[in-house]
C-alpha atoms as a PDB file:
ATOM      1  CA  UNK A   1      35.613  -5.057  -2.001  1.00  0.00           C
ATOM      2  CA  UNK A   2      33.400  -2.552   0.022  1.00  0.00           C
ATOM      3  CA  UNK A   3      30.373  -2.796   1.794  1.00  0.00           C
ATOM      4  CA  UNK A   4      29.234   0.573   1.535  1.00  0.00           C
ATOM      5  CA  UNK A   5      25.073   0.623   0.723  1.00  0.00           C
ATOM      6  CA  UNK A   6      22.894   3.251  -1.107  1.00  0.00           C
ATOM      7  CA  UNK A   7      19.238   3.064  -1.315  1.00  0.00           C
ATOM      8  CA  UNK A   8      17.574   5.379  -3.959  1.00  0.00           C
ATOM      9  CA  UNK A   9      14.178   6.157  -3.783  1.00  0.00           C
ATOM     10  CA  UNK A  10      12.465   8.255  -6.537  1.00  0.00           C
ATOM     11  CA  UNK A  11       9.716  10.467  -5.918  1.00  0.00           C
ATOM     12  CA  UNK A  12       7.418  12.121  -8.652  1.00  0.00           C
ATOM     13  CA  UNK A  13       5.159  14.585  -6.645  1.00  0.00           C
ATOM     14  CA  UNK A  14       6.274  17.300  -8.602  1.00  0.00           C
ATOM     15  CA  UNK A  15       5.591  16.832 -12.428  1.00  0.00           C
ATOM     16  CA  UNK A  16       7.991  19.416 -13.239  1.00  0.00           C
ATOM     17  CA  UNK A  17      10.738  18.042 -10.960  1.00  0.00           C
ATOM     18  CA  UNK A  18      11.293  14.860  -9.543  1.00  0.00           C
ATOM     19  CA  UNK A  19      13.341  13.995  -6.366  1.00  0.00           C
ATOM     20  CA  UNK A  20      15.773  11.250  -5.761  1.00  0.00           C
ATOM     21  CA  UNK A  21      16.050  10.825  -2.353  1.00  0.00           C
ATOM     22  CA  UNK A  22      19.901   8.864  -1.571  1.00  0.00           C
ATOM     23  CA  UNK A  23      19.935   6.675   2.141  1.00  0.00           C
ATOM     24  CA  UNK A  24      23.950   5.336   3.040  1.00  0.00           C
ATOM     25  CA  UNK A  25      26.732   5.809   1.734  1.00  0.00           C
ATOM     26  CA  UNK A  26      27.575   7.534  -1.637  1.00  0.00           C
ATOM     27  CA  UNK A  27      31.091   6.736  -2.692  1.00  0.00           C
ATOM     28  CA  UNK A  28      33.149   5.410  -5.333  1.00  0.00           C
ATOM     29  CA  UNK A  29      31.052   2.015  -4.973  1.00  0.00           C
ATOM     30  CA  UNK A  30      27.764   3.438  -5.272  1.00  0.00           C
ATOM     31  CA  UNK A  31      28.291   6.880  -7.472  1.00  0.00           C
ATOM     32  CA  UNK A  32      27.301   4.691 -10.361  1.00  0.00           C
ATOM     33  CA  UNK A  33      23.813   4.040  -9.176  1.00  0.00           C
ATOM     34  CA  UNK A  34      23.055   7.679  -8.569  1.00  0.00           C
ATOM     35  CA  UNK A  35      24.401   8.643 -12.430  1.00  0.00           C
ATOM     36  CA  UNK A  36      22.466   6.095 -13.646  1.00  0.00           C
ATOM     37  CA  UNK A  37      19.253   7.333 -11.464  1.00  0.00           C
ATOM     38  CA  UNK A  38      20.135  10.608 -13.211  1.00  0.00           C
ATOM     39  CA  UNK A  39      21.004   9.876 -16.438  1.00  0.00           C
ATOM     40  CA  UNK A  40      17.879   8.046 -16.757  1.00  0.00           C
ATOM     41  CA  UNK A  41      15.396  10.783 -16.252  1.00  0.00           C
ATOM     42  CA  UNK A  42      17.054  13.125 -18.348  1.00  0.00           C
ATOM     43  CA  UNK A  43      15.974  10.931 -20.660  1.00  0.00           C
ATOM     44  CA  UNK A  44      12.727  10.796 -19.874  1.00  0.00           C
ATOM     45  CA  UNK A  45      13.059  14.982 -20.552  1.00  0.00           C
ATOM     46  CA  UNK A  46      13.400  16.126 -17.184  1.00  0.00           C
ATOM     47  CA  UNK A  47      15.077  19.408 -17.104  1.00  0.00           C
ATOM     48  CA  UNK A  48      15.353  20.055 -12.729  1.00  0.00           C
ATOM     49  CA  UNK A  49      16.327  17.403 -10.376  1.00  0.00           C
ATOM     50  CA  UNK A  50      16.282  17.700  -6.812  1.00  0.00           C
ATOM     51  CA  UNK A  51      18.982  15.074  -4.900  1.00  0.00           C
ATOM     52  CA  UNK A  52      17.208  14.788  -1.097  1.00  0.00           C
ATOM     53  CA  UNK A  53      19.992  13.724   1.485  1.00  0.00           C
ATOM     54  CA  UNK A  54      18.850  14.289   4.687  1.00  0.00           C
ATOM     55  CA  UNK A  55      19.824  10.598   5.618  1.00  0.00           C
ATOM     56  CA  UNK A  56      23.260  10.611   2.979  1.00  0.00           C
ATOM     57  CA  UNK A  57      26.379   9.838   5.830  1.00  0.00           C
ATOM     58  CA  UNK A  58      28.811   9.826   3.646  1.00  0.00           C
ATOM     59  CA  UNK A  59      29.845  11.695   0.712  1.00  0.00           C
ATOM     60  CA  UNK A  60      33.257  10.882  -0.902  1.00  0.00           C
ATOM     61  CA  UNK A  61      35.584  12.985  -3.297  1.00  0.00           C
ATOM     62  CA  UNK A  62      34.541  10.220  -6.179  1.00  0.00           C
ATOM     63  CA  UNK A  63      31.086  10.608  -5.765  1.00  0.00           C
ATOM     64  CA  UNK A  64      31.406  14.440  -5.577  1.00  0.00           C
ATOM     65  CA  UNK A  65      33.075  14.128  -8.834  1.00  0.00           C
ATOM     66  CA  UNK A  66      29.693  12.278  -9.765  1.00  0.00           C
ATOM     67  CA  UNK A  67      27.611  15.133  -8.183  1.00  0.00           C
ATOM     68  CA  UNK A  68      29.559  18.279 -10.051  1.00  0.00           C
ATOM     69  CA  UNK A  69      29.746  16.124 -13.108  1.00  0.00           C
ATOM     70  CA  UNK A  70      25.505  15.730 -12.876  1.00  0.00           C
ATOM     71  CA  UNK A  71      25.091  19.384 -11.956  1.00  0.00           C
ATOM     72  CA  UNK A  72      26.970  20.073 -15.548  1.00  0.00           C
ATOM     73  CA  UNK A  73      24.467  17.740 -17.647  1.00  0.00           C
ATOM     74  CA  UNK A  74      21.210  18.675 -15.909  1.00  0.00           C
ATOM     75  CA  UNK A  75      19.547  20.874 -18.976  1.00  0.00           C
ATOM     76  CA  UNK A  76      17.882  22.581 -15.970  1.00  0.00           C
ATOM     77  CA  UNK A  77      19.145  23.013 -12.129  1.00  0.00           C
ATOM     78  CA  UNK A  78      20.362  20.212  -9.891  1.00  0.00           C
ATOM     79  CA  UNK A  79      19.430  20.965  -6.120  1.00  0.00           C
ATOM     80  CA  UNK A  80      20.650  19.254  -3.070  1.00  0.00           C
ATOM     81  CA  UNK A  81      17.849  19.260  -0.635  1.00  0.00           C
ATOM     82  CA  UNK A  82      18.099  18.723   3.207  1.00  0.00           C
ATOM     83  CA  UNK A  83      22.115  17.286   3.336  1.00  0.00           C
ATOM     84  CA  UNK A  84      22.724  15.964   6.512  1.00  0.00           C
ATOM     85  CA  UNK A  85      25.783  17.301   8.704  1.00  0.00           C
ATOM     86  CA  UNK A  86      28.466  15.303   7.815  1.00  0.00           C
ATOM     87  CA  UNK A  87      27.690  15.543   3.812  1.00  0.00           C
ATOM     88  CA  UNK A  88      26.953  19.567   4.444  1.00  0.00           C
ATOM     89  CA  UNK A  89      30.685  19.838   5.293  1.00  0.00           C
ATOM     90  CA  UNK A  90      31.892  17.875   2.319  1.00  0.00           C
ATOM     91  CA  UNK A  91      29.914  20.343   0.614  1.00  0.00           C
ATOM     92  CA  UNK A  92      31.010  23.427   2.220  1.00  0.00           C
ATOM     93  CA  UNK A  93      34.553  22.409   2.570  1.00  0.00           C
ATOM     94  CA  UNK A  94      35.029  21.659  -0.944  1.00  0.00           C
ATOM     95  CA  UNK A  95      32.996  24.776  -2.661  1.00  0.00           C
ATOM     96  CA  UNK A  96      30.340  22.389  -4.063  1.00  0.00           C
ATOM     97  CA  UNK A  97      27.644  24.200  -2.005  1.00  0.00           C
ATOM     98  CA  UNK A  98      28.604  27.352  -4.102  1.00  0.00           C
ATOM     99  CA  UNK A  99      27.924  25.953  -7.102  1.00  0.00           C
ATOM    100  CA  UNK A 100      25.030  23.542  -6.169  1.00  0.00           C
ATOM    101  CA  UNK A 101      21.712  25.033  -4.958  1.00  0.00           C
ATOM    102  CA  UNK A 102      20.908  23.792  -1.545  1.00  0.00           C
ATOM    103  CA  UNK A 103      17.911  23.910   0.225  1.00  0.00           C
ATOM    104  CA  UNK A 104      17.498  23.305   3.993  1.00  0.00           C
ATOM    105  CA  UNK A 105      13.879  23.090   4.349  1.00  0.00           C
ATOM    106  CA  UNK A 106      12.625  24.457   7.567  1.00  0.00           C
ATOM    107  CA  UNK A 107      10.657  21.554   9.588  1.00  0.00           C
ATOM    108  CA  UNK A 108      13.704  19.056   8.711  1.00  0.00           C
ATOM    109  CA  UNK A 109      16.537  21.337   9.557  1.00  0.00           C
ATOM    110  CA  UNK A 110      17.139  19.673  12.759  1.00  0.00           C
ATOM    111  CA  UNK A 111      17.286  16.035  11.609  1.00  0.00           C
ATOM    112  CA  UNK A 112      18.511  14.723  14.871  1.00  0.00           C
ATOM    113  CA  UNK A 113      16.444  15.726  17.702  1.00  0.00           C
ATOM    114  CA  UNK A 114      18.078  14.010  20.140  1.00  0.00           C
ATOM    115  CA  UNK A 115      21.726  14.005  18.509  1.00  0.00           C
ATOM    116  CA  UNK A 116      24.134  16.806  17.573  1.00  0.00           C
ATOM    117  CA  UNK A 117      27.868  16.656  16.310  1.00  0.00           C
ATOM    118  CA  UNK A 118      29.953  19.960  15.192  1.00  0.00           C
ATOM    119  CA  UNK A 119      33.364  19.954  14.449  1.00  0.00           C
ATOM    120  CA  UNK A 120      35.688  22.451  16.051  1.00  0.00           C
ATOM    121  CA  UNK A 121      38.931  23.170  13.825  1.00  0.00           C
ATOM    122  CA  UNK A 122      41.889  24.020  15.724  1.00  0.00           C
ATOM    123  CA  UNK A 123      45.096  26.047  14.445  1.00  0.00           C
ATOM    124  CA  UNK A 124      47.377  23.194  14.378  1.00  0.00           C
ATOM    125  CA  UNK A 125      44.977  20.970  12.373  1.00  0.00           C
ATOM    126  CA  UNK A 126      43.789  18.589  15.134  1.00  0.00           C
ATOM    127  CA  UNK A 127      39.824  18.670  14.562  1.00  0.00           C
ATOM    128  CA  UNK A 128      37.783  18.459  18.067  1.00  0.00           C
ATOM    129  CA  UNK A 129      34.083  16.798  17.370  1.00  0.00           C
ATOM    130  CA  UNK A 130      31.803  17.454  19.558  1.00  0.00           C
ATOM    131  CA  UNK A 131      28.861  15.168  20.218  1.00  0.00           C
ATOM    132  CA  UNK A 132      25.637  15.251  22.402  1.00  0.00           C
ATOM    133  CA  UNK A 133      22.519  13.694  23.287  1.00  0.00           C
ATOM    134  CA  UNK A 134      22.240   9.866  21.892  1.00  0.00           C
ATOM    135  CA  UNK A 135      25.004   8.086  19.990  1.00  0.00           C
ATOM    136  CA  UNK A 136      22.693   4.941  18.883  1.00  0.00           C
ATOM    137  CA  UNK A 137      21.659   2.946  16.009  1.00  0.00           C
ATOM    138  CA  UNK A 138      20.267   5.580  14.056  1.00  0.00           C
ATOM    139  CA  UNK A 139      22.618   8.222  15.045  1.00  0.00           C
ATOM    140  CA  UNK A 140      25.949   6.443  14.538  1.00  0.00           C
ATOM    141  CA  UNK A 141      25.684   6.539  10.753  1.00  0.00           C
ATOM    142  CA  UNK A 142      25.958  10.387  10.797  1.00  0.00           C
ATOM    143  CA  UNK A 143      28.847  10.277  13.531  1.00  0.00           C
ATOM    144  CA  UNK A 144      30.796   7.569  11.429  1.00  0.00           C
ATOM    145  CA  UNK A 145      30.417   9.450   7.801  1.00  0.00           C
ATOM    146  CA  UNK A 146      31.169  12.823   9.626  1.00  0.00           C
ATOM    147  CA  UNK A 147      34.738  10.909  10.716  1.00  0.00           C
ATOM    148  CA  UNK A 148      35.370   9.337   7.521  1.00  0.00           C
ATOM    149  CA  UNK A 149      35.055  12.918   6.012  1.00  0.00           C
ATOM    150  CA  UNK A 150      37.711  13.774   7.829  1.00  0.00           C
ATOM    151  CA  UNK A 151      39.744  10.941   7.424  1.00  0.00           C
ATOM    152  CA  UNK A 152      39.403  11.951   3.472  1.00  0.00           C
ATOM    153  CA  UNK A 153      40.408  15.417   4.233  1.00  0.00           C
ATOM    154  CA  UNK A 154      43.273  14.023   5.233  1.00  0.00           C
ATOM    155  CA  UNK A 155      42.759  13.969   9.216  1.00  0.00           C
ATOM    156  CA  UNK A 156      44.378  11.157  10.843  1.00  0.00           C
ATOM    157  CA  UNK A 157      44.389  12.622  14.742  1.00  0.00           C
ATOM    158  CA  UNK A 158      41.019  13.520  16.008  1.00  0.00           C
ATOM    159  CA  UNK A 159      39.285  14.369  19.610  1.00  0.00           C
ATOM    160  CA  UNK A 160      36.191  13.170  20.451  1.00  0.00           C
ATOM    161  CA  UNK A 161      34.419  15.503  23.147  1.00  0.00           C
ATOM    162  CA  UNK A 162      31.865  13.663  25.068  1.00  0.00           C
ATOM    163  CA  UNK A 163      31.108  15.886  27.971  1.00  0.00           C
ATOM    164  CA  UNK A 164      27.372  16.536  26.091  1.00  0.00           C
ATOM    165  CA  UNK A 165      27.266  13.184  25.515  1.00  0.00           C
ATOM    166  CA  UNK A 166      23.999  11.693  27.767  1.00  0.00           C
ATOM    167  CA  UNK A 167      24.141   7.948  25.994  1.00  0.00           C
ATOM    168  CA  UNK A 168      25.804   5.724  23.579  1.00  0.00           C
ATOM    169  CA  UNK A 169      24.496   2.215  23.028  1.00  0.00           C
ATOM    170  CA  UNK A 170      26.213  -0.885  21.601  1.00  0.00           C
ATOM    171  CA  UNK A 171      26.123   0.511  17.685  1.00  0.00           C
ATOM    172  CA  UNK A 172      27.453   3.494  18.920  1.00  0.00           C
ATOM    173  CA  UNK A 173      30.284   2.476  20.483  1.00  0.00           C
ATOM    174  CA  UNK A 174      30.802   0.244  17.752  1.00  0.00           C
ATOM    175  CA  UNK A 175      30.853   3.183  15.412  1.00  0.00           C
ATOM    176  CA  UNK A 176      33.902   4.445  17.649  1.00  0.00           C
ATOM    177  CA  UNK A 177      35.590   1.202  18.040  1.00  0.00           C
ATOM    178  CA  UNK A 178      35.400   1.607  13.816  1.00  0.00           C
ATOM    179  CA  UNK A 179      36.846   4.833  13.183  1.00  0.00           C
ATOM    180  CA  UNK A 180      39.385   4.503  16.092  1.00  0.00           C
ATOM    181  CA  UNK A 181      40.718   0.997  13.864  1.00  0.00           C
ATOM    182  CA  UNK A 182      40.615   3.148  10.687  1.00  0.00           C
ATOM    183  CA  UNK A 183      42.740   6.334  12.289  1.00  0.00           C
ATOM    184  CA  UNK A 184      44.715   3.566  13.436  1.00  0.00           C
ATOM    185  CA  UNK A 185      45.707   1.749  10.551  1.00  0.00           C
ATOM    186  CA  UNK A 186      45.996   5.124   9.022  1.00  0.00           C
ATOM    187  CA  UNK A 187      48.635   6.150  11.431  1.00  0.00           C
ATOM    188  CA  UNK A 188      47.096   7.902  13.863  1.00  0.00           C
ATOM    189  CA  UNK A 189      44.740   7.932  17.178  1.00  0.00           C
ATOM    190  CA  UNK A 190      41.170   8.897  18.204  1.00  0.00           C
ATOM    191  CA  UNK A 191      41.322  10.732  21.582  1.00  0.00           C
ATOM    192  CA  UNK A 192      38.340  11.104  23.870  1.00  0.00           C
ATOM    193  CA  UNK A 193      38.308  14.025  26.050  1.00  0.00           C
ATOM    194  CA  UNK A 194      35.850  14.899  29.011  1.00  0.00           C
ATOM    195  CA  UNK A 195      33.624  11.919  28.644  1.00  0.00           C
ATOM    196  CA  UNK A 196      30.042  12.911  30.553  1.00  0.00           C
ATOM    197  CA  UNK A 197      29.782  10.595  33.969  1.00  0.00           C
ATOM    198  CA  UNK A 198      27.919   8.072  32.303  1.00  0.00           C
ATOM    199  CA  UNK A 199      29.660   7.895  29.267  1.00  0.00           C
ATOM    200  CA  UNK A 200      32.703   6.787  31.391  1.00  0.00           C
ATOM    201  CA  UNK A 201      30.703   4.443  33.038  1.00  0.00           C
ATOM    202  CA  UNK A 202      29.826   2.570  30.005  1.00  0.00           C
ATOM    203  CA  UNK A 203      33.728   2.735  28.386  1.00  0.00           C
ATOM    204  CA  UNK A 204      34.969   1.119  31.917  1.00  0.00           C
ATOM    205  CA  UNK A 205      31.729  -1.327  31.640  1.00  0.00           C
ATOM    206  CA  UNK A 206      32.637  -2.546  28.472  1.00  0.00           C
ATOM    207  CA  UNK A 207      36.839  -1.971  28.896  1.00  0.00           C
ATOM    208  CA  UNK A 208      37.058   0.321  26.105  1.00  0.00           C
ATOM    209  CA  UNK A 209      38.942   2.816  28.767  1.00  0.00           C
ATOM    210  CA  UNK A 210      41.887   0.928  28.014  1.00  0.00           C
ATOM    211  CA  UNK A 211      41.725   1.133  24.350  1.00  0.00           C
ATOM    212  CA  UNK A 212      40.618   4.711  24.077  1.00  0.00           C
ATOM    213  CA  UNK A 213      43.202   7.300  25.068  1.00  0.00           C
ATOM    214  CA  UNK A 214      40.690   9.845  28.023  1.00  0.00           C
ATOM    215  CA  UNK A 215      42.006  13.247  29.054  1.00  0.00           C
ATOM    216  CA  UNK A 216      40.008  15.128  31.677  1.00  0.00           C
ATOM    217  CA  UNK A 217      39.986  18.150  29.057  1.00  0.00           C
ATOM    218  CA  UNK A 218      40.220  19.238  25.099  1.00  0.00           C
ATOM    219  CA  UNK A 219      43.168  21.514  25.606  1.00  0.00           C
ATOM    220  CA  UNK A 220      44.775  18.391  26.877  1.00  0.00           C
ATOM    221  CA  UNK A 221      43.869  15.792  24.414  1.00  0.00           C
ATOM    222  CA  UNK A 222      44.367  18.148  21.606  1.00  0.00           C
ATOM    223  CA  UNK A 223      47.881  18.845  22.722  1.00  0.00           C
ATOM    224  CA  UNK A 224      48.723  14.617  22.930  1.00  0.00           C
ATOM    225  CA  UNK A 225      47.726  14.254  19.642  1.00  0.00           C
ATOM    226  CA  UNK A 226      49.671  17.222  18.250  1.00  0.00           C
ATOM    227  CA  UNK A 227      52.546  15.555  19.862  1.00  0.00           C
ATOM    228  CA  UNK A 228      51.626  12.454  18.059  1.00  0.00           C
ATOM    229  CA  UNK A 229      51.002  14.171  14.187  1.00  0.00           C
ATOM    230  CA  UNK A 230      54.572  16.035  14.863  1.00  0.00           C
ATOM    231  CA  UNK A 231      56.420  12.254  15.251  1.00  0.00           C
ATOM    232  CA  UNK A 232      54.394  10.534  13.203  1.00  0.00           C
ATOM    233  CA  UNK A 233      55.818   9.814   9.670  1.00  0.00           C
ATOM    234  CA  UNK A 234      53.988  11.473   6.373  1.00  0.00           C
ATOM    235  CA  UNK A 235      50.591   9.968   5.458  1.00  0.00           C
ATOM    236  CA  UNK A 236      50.437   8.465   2.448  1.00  0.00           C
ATOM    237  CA  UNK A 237      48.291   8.736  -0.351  1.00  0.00           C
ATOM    238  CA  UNK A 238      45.223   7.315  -0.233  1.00  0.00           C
ATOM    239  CA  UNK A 239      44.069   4.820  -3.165  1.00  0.00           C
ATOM    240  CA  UNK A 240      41.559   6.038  -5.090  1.00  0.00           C
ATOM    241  CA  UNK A 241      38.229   5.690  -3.765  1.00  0.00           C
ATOM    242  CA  UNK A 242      39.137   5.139  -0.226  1.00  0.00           C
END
């Protein structure tokens, strides 16, 4: 069971090459929809396909399997167009991006205006993500699909820097509350470390300062949950898909 969602939407402006433009979550789920999409105008003799996803949160290693598999039957070129952050790193991380075209067009570079995230990757393997501006409803897809990247990389300790961080509303700190359960049941920990003054406020508001582990710096959370990955037992392997 999942309840992962993908909306395609295909758009024929260009005669020559058509756009399928992917919204949610592409994983093991959903792949299928986007090699049918695919499939599908091949058939109909299209040689160039551009995939747009600017709002794509989450790419998995299933559906990149999907995605390398496409770029092979494409008579012409497959181009990714506009990926947001957290799929960018899939990309980067895994060498897709070398062997897909991918185009970051200029005026939609910065999705996000009021949102950023960047993940820092330290020596020992604990990554520190870094968020600021608005965690919110829209925002808090791209925060969650950038975490469950790194879950699939095989993170299970994480720091969550907040000291940018000017607001988070209820979806937000849902989206925390979420991947804090999943590095949980994983067998590790989300840490938060120099939360922004009203950032604290709202985690003491709504008591999630006693769920959340807070250090007063990165160098200190980062050194907890090292502590933490050295006695924790091996991960195991996750099921396919997951």
């Amino acid at each position: 069971m999942t309840d992962s969602t993908l909306n395609i939407e295909l758009v024929r402006e260009d005669p020559a090459c058509p756009v399928i433009r992917l919204e949610g979550e592409l994983d093991a789920s959903t792949a299928p929809e986007l090699k049918k999409a695919i499939t599908t105008l091949v058939g109909e003799g299209y040689r160039d396909i551009t995939l747009d996803m600017e709002r794509l949160y989450l790419l998995d290693s299933a559906a990149l399997g999907t995605l390398i598999s496409a770029h092979q039957r494409v008579p012409g070129k497959l181009r990714v167009q506009n990926p947001s952050p957290p799929v960018r790193r899939v990309l980067d991380t895994t060498g897709a991006s070398r062997l897909i075209e991918i185009r970051d067009e200029a005026e939609t570079q910065q999705q996000l205006l009021n949102f950023g995230i960047s993940i820092e990757d330290t020596p020992t393997g604990i990554p520190v993500v870094h968020l600021r501006g608005e965690l919110d409803a829209f925002s808090a897809a791209y925060f969650r699909g950038a975490l469950i990247s790194l879950t699939q990389e095989g993170h299970r300790f994480a720091v969550l820097h907040l000291g940018a961080l000017d607001f988070v509303d209820s979806v937000g700190l849902g989206s925390m509350v979420s991947i804090y359960t999943r590095l949980r049941k994983a067998g590790g920990s989300l840490y938060i470390a120099e939360p922004s003054e009203q950032i604290r406020k709202v985690l003491q508001i709504t008591g999630l300062d006693s769920l959340f582990a807070i250090y007063e710096s990165c160098a200190e959370a980062v050194v907890a949950a090292e502590r933490q990955l050295a006695a924790a037992p091996p991960a195991e392997a996750p099921a396919p898909g997951t």
